[in-house]
Protein backbone atom coordinates (compact mmCIF):
# COMPACT_ATOMS: atom_id res chain seq x y z
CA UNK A 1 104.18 70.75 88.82
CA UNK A 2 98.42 72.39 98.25
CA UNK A 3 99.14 74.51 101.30
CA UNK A 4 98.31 77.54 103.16
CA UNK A 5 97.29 81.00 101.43
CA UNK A 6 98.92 84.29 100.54
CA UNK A 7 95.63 85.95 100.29
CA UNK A 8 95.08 88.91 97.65
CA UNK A 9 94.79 92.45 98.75
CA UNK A 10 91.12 93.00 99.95
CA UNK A 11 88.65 94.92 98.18
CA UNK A 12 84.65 94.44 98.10
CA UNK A 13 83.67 90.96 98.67
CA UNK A 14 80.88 90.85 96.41
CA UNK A 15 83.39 92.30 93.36
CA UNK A 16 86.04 89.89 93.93
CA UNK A 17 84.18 86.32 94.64
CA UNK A 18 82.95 85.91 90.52
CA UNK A 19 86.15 86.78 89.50
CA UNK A 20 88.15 84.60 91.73
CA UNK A 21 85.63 82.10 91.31
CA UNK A 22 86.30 82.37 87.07
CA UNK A 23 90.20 82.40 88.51
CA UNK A 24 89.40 78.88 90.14
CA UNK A 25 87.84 77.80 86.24
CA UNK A 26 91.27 78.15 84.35
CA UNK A 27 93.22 76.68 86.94
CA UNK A 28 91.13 73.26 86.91
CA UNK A 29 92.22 73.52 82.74
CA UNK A 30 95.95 74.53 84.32
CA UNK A 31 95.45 71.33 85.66
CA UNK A 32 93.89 69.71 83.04
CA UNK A 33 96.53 70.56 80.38
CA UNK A 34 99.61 69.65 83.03
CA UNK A 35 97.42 66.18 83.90
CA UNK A 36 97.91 65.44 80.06
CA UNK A 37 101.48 66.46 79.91
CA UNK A 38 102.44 64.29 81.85
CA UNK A 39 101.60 61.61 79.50
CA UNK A 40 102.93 64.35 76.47
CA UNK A 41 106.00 64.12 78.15
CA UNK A 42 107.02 60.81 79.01
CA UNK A 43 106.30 59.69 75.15
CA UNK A 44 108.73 63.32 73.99
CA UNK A 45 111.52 62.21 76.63
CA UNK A 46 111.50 58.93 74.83
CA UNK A 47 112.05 60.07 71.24
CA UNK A 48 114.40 62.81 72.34
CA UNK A 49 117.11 63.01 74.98
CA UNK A 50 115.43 64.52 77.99
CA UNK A 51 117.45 67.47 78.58
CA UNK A 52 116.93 68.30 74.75
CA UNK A 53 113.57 67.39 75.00
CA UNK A 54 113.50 69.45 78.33
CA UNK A 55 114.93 72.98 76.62
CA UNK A 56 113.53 72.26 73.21
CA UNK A 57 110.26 72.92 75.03
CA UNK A 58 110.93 76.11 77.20
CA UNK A 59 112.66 77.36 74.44
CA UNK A 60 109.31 77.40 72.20
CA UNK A 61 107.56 78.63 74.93
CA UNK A 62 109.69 81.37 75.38
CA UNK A 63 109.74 82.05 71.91
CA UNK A 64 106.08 82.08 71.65
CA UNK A 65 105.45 84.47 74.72
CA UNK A 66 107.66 87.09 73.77
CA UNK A 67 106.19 87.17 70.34
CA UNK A 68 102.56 87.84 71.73
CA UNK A 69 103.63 90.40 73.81
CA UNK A 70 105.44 92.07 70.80
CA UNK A 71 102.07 91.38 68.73
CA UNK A 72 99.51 93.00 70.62
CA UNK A 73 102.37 95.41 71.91
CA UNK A 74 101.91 94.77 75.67
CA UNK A 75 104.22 97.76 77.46
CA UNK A 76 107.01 95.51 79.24
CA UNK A 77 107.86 96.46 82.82
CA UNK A 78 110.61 98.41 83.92
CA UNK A 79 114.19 97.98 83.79
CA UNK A 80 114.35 96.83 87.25
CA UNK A 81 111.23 94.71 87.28
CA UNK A 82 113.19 93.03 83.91
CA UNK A 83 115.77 91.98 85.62
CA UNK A 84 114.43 90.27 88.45
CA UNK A 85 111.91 88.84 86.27
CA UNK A 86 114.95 87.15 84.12
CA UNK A 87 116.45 86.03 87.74
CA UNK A 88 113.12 84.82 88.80
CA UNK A 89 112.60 82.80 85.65
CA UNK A 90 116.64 81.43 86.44
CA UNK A 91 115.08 79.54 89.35
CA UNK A 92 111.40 78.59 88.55
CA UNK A 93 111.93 77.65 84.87
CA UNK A 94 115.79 77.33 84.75
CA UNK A 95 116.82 75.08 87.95
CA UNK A 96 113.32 73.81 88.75
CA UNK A 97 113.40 72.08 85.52
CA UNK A 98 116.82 70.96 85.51
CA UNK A 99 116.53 69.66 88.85
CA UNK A 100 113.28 67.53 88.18
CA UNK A 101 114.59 65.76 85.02
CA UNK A 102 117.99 64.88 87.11
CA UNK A 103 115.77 63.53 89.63
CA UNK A 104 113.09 61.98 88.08
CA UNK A 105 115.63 60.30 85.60
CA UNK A 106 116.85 58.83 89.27
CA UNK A 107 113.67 57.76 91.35
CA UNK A 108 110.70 55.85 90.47
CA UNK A 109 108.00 58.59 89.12
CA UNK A 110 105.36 58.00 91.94
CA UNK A 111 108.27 58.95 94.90
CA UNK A 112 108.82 61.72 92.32
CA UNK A 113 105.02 63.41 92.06
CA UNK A 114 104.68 62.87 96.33
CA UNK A 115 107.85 64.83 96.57
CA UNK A 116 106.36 67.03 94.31
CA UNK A 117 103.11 67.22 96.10
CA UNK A 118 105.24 69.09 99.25
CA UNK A 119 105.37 72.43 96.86
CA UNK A 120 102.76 74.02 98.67
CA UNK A 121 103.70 73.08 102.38
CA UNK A 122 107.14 74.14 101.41
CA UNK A 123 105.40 77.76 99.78
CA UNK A 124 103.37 77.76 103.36
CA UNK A 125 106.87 77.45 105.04
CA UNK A 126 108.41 80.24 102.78
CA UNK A 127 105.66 82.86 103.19
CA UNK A 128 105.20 82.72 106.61
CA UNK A 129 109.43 83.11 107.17
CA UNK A 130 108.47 86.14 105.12
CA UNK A 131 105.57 87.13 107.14
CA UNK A 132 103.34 87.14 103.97
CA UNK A 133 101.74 83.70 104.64
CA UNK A 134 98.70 83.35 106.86
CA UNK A 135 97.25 79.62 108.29
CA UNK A 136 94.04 78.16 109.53
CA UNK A 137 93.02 75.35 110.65
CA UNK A 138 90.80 74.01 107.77
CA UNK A 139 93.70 74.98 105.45
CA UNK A 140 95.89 72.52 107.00
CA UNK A 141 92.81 70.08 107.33
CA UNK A 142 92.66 70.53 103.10
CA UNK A 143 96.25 70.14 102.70
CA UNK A 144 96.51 67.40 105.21
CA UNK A 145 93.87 65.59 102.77
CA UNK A 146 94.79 66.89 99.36
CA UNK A 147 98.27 65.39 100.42
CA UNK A 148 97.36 62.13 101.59
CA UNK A 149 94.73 61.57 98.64
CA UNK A 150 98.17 62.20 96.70
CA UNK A 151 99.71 59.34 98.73
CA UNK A 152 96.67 56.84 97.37
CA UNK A 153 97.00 57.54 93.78
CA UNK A 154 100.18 58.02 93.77
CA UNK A 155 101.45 54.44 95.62
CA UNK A 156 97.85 52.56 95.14
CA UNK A 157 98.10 50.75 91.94
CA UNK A 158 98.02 47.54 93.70
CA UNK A 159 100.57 45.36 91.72
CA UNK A 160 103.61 46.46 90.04
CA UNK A 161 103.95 47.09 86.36
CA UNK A 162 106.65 44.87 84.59
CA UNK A 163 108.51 47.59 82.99
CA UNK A 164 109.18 49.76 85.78
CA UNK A 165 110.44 46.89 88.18
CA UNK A 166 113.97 47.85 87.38
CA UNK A 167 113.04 51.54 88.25
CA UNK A 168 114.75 51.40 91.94
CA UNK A 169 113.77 54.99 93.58
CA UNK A 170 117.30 56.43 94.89
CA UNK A 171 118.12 59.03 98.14
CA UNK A 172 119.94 61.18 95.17
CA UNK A 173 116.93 61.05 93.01
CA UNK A 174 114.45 62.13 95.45
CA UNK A 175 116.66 64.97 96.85
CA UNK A 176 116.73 66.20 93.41
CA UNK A 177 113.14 66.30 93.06
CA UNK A 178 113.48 67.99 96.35
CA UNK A 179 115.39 70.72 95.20
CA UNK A 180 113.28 71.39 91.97
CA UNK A 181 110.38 71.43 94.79
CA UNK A 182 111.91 74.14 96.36
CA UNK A 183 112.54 75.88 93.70
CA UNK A 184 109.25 75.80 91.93
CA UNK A 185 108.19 76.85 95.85
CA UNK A 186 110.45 79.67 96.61
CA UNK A 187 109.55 81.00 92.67
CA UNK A 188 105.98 81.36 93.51
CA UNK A 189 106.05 83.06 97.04
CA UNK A 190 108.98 85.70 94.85
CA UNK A 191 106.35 86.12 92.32
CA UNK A 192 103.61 87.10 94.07
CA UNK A 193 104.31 90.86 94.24
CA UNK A 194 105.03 91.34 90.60
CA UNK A 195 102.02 89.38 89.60
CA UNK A 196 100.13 92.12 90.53
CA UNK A 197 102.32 95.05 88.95
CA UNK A 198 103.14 93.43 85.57
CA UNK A 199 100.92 91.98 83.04
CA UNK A 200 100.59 88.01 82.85
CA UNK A 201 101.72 87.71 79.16
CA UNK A 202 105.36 89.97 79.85
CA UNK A 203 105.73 88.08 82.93
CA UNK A 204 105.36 84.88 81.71
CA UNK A 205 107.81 85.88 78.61
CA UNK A 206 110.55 87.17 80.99
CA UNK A 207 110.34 84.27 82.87
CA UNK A 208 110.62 81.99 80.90
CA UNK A 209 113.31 83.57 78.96
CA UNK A 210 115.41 83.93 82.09
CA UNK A 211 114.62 79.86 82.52
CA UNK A 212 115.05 79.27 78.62
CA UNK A 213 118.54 80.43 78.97
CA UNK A 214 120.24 78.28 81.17
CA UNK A 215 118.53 75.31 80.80
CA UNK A 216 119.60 75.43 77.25
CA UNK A 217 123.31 76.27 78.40
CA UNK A 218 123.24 72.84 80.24
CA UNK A 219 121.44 70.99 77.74
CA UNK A 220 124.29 72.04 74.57
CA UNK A 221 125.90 68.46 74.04
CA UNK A 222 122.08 66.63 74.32
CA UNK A 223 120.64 69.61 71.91
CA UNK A 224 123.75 69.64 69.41
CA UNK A 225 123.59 65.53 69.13
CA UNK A 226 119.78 65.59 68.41
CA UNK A 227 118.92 65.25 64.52
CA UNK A 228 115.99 67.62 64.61
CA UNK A 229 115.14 67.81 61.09
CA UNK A 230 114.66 64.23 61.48
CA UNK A 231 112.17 64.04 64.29
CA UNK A 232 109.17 62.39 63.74
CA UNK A 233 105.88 64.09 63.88
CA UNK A 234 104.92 62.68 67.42
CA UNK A 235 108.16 64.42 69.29
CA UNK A 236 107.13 67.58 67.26
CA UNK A 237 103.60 67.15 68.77
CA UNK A 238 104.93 66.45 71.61
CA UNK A 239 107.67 69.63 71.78
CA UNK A 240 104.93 71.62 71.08
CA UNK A 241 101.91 70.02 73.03
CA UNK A 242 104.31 70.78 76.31
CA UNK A 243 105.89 74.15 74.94
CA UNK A 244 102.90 76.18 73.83
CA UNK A 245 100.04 74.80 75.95
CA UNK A 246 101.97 73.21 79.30
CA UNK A 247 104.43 75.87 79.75
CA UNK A 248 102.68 78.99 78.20
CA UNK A 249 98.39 79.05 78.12
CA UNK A 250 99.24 76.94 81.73
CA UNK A 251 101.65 79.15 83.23
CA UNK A 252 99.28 82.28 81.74
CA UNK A 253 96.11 81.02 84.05
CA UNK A 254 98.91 80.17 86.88
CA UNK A 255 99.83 83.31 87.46
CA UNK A 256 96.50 84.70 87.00
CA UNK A 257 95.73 82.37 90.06
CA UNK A 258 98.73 83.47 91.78
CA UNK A 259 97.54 87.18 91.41
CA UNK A 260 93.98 86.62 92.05
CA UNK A 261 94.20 83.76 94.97
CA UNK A 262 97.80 83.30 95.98
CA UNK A 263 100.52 81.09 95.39
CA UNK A 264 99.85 78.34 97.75
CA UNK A 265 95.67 78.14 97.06
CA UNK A 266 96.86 78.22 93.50
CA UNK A 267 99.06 75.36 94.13
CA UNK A 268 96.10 73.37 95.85
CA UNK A 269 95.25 72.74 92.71
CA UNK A 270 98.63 71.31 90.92
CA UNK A 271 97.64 68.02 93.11
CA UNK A 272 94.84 67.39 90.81
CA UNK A 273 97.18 67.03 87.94
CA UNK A 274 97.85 63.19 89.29
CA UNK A 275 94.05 62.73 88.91
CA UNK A 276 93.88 63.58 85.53
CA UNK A 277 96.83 61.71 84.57
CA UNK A 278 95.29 58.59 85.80
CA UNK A 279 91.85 59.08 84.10
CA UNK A 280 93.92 59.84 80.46
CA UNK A 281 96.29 57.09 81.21
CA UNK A 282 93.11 54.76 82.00
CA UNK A 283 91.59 56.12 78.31
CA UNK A 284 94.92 56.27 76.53
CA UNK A 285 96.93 53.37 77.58
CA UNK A 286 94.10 50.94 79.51
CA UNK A 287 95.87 51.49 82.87
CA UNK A 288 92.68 50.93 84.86
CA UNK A 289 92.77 52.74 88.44
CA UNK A 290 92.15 51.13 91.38
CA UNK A 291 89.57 51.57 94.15
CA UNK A 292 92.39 53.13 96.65
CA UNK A 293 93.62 55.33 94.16
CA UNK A 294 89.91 56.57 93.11
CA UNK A 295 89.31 57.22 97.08
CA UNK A 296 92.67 58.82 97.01
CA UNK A 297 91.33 61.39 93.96
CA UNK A 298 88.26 61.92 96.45
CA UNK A 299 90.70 62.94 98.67
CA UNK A 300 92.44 65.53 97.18
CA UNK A 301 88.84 66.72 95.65
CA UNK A 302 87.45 67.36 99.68
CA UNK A 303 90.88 68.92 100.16
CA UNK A 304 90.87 71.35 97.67
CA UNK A 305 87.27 72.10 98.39
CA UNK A 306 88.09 72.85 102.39
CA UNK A 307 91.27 75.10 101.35
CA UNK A 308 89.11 76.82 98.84
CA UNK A 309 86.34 77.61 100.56
């Protein structure tokens, strides 16, 4: 998966505005590899079942972190930091994901991403109930028109494709999306504080170990029913395209952002991830956008710049 800011602890200006600045540079690649997934995994949840699909995935990412961290031998955080790491990782990359294939597999995919979209005015919520979350007025200005940019590309295609006529969106599916919104919200805003105690690679692992495990808990009957020696190459490009890249190089520079910027600046820039899909689905597929939903990418562009800078 665009709100007010947690800022990070002040130091010199001067020191920190290259470095936040080369922060900002990975997350527009955060956004570009998520943009793509999107595409990545709509073709894996096709060839697989999507809650197999859905834990094969996490599971290689969490395989993959954990083995960095034992290769270059990164100390792991203490006992008590573990812990809530694992818990942490239960909600952002265990029920998060669980709750957004329920509820996408229930509600047409553009109600989906604008539900989606809500993440960081949800985080904005959550921090200031916490007292960690500060507002101004051209922060909600960006929001207000990263948000409704979202709305364009999102719902301005125009004319309806044939194939997804029968997709009817549902109250059920979009409060599951909901949920997973909150969760990937409430995760964040909890993360902040370790982000800047623990290393990125150990957090990541822990994470999303604690999110590997239930998710593949639920997903048992899907996983033990899928022939994977008999996959074809694509779902294994596509298993790993979303496992190694989407949920761990991504989530690396995400909480790099998170550290360095905050969780809800950082999350500014998940709402560019429609924008990319529509540009790879226009080179990949021939879905030419239309002029609303190029005005709506403008949008969220002038947003992001006003809650940036």
């Amino acid at each position: 998966m665009s709100s007010t800011l947690i800022d990070p602890p002040q130091t010199s200006a001067n020191s920190l505005v290259p470095h936040r600045w080369g922060t900002d540079a990975l997350l527009v690649v955060m956004a570009l590899i998520w943009g793509v997934n999107f595409i990545v995994v709509k073709i894996g949840a096709q060839l697989l079942q999507p809650l197999a699909f859905n834990s094969g995935r996490v599971t290689i990412a969490a395989v993959a972190l954990v083995l960095i961290v034992l290769a270059i031998r990164e100390p792991w955080p203490s006992r008590r930091d573990t812990v809530r790491l694992l818990a942490l990782g239960v909600l952002g990359n265990g029920l998060y994901q669980w709750f957004f294939i329920e509820g996408i597999a229930r509600t047409r995919a553009g109600d989906a991403a604008l539900v989606l979209a809500a993440a960081p005015a949800l985080m904005a919520i959550i921090g200031r109930m916490l007292g960690v979350e500060r507002v101004t007025r051209r922060k909600v200005l960006g929001i207000g028109a990263s948000l409704f940019g979202m709305a364009l590309v999102v719902f301005g295609s125009g004319k309806t494709d044939p194939a997804t006529t029968r997709d009817v969106a549902t109250l059920a599916g979009n409060m599951l999306v909901l949920a997973a919104c909150f969760c990937w919200a409430l995760y964040t805003v909890l993360l902040k504080p370790y982000t800047e105690r623990v290393p990125g690679i150990p957090l990541s692992a822990l994470t999303m170990v604690g999110g590997a495990i239930p998710l593949v808990a639920v997903s048992l009957p899907q996983v033990a029913a899928t022939p994977w020696t008999a996959l074809p190459i694509s779902a294994w490009g596509a298993l790993l395209y979303s496992g190694l890249l989407a949920l761990a190089v991504a989530y690396l520079f995400w909480y790099r952002g998170v550290r360095v910027l905050g969780p809800t600046r950082s999350a500014m820039y998940s709402n560019l991830q429609p924008v990319v899909a529509l540009i790879v689905a226009w080179i990949a597929l021939g879905e030419k956008p239309t002029v609303i939903q190029v005005l709506g990418a403008v949008a969220i562009m002038t947003g992001l710049l006003l809650t940036r800078t």
